[in-house]
Each structure stands twice: as structure tokens, then as C-alpha cells.
N, C-alpha and C. Protein backbone atom coordinates (compact mmCIF):
# COMPACT_ATOMS: atom_id res chain seq x y z
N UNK A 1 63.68 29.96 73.05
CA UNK A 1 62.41 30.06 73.74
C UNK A 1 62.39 29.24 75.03
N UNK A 2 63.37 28.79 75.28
CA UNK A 2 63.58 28.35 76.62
C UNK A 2 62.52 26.79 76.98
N UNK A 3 62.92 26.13 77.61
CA UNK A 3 62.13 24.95 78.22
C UNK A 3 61.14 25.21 79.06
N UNK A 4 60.05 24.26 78.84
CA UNK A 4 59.08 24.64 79.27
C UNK A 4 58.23 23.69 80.31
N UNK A 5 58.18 23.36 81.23
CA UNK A 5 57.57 22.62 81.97
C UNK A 5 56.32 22.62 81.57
N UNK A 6 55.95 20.61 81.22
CA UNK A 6 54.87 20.47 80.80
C UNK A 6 53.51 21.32 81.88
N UNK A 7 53.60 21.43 82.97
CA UNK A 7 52.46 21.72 83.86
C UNK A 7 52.27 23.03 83.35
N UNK A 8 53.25 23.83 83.12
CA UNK A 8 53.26 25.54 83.59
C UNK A 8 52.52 25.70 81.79
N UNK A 9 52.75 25.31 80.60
CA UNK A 9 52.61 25.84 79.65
C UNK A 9 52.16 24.84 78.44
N UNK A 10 51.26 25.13 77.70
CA UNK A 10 50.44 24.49 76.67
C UNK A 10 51.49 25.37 75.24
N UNK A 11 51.98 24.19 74.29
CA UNK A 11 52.39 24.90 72.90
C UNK A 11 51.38 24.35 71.95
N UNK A 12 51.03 25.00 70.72
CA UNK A 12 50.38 24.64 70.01
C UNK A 12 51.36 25.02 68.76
N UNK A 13 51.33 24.61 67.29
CA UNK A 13 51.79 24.33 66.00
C UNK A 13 50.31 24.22 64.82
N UNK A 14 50.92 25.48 64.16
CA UNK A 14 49.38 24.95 63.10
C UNK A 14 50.76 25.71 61.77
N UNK A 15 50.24 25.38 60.38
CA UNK A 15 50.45 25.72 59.24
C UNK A 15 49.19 25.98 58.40
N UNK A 16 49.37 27.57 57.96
CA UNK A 16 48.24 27.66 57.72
C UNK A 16 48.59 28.36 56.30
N UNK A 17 47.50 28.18 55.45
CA UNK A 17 47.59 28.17 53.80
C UNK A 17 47.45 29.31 53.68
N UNK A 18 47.66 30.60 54.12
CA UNK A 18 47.81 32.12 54.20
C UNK A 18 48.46 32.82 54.25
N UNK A 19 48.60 34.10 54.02
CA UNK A 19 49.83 34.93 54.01
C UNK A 19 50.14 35.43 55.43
N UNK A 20 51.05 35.72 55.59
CA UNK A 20 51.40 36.19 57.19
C UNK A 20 50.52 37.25 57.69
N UNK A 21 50.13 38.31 56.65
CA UNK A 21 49.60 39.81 56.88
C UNK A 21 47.67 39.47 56.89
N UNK A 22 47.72 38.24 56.41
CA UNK A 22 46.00 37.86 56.14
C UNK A 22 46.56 37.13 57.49
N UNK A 23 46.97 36.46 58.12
CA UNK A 23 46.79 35.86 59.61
C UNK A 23 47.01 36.81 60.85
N UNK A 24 48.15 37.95 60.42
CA UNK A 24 48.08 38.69 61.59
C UNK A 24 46.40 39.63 61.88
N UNK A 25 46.26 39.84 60.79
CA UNK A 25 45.08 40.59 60.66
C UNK A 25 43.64 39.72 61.58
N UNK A 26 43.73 38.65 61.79
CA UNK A 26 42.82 37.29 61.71
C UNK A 26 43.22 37.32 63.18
N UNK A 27 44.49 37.65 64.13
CA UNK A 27 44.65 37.90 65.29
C UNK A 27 44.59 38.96 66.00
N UNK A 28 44.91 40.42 65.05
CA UNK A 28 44.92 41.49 65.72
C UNK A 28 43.59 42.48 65.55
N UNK A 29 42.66 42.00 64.95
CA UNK A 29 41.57 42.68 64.70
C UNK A 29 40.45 42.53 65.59
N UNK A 30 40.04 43.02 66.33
CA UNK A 30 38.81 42.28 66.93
C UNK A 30 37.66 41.76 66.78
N UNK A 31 37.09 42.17 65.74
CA UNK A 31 36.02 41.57 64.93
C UNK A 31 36.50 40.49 64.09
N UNK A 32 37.49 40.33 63.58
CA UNK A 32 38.16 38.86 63.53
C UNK A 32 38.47 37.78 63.85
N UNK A 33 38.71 38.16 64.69
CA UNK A 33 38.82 37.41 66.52
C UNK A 33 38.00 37.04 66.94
N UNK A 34 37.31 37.63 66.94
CA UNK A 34 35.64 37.22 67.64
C UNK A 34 34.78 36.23 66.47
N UNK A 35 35.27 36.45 65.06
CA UNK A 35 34.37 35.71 64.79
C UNK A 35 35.59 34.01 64.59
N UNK A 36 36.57 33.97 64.54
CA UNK A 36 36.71 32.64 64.56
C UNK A 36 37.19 32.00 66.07
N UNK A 37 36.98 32.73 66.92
CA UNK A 37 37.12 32.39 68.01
C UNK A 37 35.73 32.00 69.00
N UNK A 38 34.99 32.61 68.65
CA UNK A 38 33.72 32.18 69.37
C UNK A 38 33.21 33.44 70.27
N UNK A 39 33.91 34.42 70.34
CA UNK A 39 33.64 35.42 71.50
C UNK A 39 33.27 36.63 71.01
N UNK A 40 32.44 37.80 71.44
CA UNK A 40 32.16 39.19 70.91
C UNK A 40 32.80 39.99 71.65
N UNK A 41 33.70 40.59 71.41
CA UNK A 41 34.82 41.71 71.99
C UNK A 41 34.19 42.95 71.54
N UNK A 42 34.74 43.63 72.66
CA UNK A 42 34.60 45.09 72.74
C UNK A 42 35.48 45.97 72.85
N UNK A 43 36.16 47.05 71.54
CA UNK A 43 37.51 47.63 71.74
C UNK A 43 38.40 47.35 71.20
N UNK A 44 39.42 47.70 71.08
CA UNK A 44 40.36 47.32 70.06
C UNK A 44 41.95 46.77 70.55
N UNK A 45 42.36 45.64 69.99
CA UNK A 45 43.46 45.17 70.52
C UNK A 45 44.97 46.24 70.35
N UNK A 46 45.26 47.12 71.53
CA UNK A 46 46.38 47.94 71.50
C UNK A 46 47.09 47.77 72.60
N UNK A 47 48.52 47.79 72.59
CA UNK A 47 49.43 47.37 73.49
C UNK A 47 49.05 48.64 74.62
N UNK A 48 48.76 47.51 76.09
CA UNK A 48 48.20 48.45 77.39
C UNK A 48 46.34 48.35 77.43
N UNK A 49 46.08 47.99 76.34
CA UNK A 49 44.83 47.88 76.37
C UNK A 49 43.82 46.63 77.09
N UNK A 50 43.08 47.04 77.93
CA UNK A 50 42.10 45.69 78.25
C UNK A 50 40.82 45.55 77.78
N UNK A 51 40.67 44.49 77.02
CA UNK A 51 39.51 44.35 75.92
C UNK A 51 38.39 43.26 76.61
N UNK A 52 37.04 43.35 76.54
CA UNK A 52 36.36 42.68 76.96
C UNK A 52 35.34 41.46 76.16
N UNK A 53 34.83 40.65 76.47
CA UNK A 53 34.21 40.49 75.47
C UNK A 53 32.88 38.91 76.15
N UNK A 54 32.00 38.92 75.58
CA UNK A 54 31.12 37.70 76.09
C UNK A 54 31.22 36.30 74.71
N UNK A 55 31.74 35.24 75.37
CA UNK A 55 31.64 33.93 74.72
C UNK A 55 30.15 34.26 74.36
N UNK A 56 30.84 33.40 73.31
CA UNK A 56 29.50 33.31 72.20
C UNK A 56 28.92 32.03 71.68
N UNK A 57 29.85 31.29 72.39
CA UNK A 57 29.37 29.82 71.88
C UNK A 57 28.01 29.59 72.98
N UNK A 58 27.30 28.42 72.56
CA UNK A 58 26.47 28.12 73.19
C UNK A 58 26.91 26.99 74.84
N UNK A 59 25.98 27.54 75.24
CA UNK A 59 26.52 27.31 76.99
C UNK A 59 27.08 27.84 78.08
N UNK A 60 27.92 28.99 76.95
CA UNK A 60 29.05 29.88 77.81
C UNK A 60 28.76 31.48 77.16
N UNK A 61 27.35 31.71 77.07
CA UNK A 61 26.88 32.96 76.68
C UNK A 61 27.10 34.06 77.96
N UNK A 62 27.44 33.44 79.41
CA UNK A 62 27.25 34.16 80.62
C UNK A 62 28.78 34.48 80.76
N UNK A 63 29.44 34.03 80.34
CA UNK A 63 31.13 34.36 80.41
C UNK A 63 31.77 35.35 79.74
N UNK A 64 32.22 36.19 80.77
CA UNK A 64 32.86 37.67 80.67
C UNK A 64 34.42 37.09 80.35
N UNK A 65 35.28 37.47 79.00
CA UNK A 65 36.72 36.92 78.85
C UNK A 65 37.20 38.35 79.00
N UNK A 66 38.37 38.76 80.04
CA UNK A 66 39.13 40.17 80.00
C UNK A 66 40.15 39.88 79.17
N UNK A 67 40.69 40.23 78.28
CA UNK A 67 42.40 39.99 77.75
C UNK A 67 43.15 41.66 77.70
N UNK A 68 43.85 41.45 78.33
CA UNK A 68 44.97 42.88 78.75
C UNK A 68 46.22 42.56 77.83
N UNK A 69 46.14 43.00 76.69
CA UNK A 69 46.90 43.42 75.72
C UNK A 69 48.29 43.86 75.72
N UNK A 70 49.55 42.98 76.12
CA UNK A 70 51.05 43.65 76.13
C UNK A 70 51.71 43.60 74.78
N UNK A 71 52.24 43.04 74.13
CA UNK A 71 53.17 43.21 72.89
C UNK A 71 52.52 42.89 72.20
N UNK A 72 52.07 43.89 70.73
CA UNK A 72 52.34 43.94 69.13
C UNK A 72 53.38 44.09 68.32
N UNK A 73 54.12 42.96 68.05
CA UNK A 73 54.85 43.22 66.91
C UNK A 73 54.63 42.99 65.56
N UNK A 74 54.00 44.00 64.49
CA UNK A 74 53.16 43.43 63.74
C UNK A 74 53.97 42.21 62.54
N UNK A 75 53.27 41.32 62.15
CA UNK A 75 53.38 40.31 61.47
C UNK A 75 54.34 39.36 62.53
N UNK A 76 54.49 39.56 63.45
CA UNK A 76 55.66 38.42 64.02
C UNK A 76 54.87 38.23 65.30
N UNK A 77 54.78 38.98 66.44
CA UNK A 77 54.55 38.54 67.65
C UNK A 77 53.07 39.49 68.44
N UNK A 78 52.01 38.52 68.71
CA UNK A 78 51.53 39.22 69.65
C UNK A 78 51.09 38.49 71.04
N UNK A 79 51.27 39.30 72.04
CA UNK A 79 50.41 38.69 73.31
C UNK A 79 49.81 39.34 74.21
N UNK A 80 48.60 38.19 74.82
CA UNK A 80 48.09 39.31 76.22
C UNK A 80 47.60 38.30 77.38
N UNK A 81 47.38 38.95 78.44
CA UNK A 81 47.10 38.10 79.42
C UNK A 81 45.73 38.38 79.52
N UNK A 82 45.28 36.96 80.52
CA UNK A 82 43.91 36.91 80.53
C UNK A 82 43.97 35.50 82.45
N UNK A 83 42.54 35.27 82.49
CA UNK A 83 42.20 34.22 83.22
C UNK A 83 41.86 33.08 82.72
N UNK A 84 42.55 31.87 82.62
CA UNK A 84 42.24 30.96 82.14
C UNK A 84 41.17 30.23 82.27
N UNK A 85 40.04 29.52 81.35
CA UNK A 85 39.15 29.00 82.03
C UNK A 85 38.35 29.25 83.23
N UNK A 86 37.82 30.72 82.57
CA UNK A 86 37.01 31.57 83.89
C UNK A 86 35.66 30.93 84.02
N UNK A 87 34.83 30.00 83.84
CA UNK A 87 33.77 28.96 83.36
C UNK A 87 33.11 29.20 84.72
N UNK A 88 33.66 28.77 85.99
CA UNK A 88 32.46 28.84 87.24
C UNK A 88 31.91 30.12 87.48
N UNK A 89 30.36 29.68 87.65
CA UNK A 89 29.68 30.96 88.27
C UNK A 89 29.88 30.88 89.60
N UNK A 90 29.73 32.57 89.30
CA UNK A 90 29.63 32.68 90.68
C UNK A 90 31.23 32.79 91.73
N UNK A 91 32.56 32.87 90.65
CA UNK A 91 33.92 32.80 91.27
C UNK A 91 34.46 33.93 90.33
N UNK A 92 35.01 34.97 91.65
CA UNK A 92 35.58 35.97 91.57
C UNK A 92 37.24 35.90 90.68
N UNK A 93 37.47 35.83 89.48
CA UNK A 93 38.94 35.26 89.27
C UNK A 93 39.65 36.65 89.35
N UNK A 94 39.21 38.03 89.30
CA UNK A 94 40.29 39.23 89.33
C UNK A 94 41.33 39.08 90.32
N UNK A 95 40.68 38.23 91.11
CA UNK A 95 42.02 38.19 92.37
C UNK A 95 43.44 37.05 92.02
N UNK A 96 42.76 36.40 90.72
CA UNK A 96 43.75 35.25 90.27
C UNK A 96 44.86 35.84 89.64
N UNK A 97 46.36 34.90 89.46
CA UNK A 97 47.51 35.56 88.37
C UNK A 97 46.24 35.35 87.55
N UNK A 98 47.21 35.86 86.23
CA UNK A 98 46.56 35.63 84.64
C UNK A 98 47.84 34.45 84.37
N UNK A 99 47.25 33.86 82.91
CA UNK A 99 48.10 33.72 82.09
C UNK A 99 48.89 34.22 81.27
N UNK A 100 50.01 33.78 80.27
CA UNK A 100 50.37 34.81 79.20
C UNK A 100 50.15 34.48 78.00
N UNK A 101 49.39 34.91 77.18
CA UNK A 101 49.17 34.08 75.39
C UNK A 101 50.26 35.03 75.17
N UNK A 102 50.89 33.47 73.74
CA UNK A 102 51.46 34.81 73.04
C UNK A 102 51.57 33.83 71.23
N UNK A 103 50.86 34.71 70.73
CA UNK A 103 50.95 34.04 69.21
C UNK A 103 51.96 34.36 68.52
N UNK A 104 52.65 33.52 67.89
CA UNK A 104 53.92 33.94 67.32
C UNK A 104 53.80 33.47 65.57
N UNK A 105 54.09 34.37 64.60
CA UNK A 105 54.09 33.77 62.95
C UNK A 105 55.27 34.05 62.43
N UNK A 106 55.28 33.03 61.77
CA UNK A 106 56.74 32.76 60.86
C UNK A 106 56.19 32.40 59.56
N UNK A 107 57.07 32.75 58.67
CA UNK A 107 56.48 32.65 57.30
C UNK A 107 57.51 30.73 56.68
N UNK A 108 56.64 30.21 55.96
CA UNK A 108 57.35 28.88 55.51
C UNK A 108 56.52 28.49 54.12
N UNK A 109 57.33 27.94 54.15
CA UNK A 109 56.76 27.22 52.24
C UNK A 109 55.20 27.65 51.88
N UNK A 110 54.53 26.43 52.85
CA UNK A 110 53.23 26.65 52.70
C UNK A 110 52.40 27.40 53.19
N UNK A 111 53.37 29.02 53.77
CA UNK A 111 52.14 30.17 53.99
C UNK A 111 52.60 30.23 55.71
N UNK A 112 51.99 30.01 56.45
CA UNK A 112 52.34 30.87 57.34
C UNK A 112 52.01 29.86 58.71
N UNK A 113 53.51 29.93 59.42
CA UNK A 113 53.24 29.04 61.18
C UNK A 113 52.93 29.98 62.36
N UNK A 114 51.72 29.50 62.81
CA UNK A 114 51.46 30.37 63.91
C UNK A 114 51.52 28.96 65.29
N UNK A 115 52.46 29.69 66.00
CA UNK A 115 52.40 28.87 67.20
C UNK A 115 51.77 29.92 68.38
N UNK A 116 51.32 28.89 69.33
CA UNK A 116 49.85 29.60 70.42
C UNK A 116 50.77 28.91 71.56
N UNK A 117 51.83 29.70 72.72
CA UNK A 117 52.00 29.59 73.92
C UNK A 117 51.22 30.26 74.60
N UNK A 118 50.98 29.27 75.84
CA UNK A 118 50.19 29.52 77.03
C UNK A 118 51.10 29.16 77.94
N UNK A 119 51.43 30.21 78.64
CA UNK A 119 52.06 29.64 80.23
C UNK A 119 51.69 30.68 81.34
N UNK A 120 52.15 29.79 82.28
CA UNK A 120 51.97 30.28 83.61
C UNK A 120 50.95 29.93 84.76
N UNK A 121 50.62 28.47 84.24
CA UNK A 121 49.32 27.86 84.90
C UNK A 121 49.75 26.88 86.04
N UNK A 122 51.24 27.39 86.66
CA UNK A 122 51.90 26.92 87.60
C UNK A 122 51.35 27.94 88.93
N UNK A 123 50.98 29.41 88.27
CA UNK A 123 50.48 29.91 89.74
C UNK A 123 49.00 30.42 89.68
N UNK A 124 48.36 29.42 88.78
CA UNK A 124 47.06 29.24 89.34
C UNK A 124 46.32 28.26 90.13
N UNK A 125 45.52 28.50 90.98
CA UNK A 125 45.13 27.84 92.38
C UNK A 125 44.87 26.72 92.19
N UNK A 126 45.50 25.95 92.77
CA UNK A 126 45.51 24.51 92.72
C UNK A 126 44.63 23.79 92.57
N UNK A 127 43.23 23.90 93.07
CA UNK A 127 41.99 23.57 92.89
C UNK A 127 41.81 23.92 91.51
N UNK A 128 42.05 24.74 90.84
CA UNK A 128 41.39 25.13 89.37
C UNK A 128 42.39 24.74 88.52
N UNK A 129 43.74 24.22 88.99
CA UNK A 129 45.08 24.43 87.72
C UNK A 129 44.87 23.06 86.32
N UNK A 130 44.68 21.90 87.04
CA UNK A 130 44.63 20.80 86.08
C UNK A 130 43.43 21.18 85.08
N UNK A 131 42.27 21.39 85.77
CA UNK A 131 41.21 21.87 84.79
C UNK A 131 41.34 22.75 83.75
N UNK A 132 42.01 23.98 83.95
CA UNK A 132 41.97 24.94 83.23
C UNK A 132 43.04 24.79 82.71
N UNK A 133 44.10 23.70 82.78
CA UNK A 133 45.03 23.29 81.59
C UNK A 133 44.79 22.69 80.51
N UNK A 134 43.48 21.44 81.14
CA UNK A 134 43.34 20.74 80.15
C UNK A 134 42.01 21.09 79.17
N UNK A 135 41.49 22.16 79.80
CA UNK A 135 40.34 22.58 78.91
C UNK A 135 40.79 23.56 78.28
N UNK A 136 41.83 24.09 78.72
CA UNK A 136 42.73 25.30 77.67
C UNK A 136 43.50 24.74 76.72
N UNK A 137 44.36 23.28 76.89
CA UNK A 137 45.05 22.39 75.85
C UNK A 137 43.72 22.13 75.00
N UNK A 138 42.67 21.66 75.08
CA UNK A 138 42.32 21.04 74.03
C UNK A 138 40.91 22.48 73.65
N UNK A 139 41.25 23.37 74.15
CA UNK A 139 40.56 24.49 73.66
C UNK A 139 41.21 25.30 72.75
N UNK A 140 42.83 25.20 73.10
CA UNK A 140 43.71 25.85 71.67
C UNK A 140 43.89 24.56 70.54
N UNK A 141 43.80 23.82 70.77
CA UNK A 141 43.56 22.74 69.49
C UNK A 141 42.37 23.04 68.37
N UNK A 142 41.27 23.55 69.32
CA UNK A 142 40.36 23.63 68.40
C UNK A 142 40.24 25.14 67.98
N UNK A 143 40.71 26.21 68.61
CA UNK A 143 40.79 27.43 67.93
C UNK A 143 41.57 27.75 67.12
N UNK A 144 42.81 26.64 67.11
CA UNK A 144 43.80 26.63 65.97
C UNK A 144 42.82 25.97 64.30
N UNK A 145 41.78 24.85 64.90
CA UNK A 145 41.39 24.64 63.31
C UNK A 145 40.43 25.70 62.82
N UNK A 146 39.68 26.87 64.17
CA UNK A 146 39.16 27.76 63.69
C UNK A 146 39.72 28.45 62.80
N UNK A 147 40.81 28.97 63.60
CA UNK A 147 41.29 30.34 63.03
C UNK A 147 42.23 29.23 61.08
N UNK A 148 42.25 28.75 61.45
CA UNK A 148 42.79 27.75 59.67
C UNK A 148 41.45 27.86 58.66
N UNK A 149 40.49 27.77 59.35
CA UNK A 149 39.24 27.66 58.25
C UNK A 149 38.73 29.36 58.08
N UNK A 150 39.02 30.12 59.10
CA UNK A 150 38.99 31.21 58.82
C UNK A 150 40.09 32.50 57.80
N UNK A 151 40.93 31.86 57.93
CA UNK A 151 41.83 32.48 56.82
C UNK A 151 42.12 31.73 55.60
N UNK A 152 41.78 30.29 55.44
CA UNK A 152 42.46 29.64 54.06
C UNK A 152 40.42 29.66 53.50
N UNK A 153 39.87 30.33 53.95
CA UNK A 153 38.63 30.45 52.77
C UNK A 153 38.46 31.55 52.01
């Protein structure tokens, strides 16, 4: 998986008390997604597909998330790109790169490792890059204990 420059890419590590096919499901579903993630999507996650959806947490009810859907491999790999930390009103990001998520599961003793890469926040605009690293680092920290309380109940 190659080296990764701390700037360009966020890794995350969770172990989660579930079966691989109950976690892929928990990523590739959209109504799944939406509910341990915080967001209401519209559409269905298919490779080529761009899915929409409005944050749902409180504060960030006005935030449109796009995620453009490239690889399903089911039970092992999925990813899609998106805009990181699209939060300011009032700023046009379609004109920005995206990032690339890509969730990856492996099966181990205790059920199932899903690791959460994020990269590519090397060619977003300099003015926005530190921010939307570090509110995306400690924003996959906490969607990792979502999505754990959402499949080991």
C-alpha cells in the first residue's frame, strides 16, 4: 500500500466485533450509511455512481456531501471520492480536486478490520488543506466508533 505522506493522507484502524458481510453491508448500503454516519443520502452506492446526501448532524443541516462512487469489491474493498470538509457557506468546491476514501476489510480473530484511507489533500487549496485534514482526521476517528456501535449491537 505504498508510503504515505503524513500531509497528503489520513489512515484510520478499527476492529470491529462483526462479521465481514454485516460490516460491508454497514458501508455499502445507503440507508446504513446514513444512519451511522450522520448524513441522509439519496441513491444507491454503485460503481460510477454519484450519490448525494444532506448532513444530518446538528449545525451542518445546510451541507450538501457529493460522493462519486469508483470501486466495489464486495466484502474486501470499497471507495469513492468526494470534497473534503465542504463546511463554508457560500464556497463553490465543484471546482476543487476531490479526495479518495477507500475502506478496506479484512477478516481477524475478533471479527472484522476495517481500515478508512483518505488521501490526496496535497492538492487541495492551500487556504483550506490543514483544516480539512484535521477536521477530516479527527472526523474519521469518530465515524469509526460510529460505524463499531452500529454493527456490534
Amino acid at each position: 500500500m505504498g508510503l504515505h505522506k503524513t500531509t497528503d493522507s489520513i489512515e484510520k484502524h478499527i476492529v470491529l466485533r462483526a462479521p465481514r458481510l454485516r460490516v460491508w453491508h454497514a458501508l455499502t448500503n445507503t440507508e446504513e450509511f446514513s444512519a451511522w454516519f450522520g448524513i441522509k443520502l439519496e441513491g444507491a452506492f454503485v460503481p460510477g455512481a454519484t450519490v448525494h446526501g444532506q448532513i444530518t448532524r446538528p449545525g451542518h443541516q445546510i451541507v450538501t456531501i457529493e460522493m462519486a462512487i469508483e470501486q466495489m469489491d464486495p466484502e474486501s474493498r470499497m471507495s469513492y471520492r468526494w470534497h473534503p470538509y465542504p463546511f463554508e457557506s457560500g464556497v463553490d468546491y465543484s471546482t476543487e480536486p476531490t479526495t479518495l476514501v477507500e475502506f478496506q476489510l479484512e477478516e481477524v480473530a475478533e471479527g472484522t478490520q476495517l481500515t478508512v484511507v483518505e488521501s490526496g489533500f496535497d492538492r487541495i487549496p492551500l487556504a483550506r488543506r490543514a483544516e480539512a485534514l484535521r477536521m477530516n482526521d479527527a472526523g474519521w476517528a469518530e465515524e469509526l466508533k460510529n460505524i463499531a456501535r452500529h454493527v456490534e449491537s
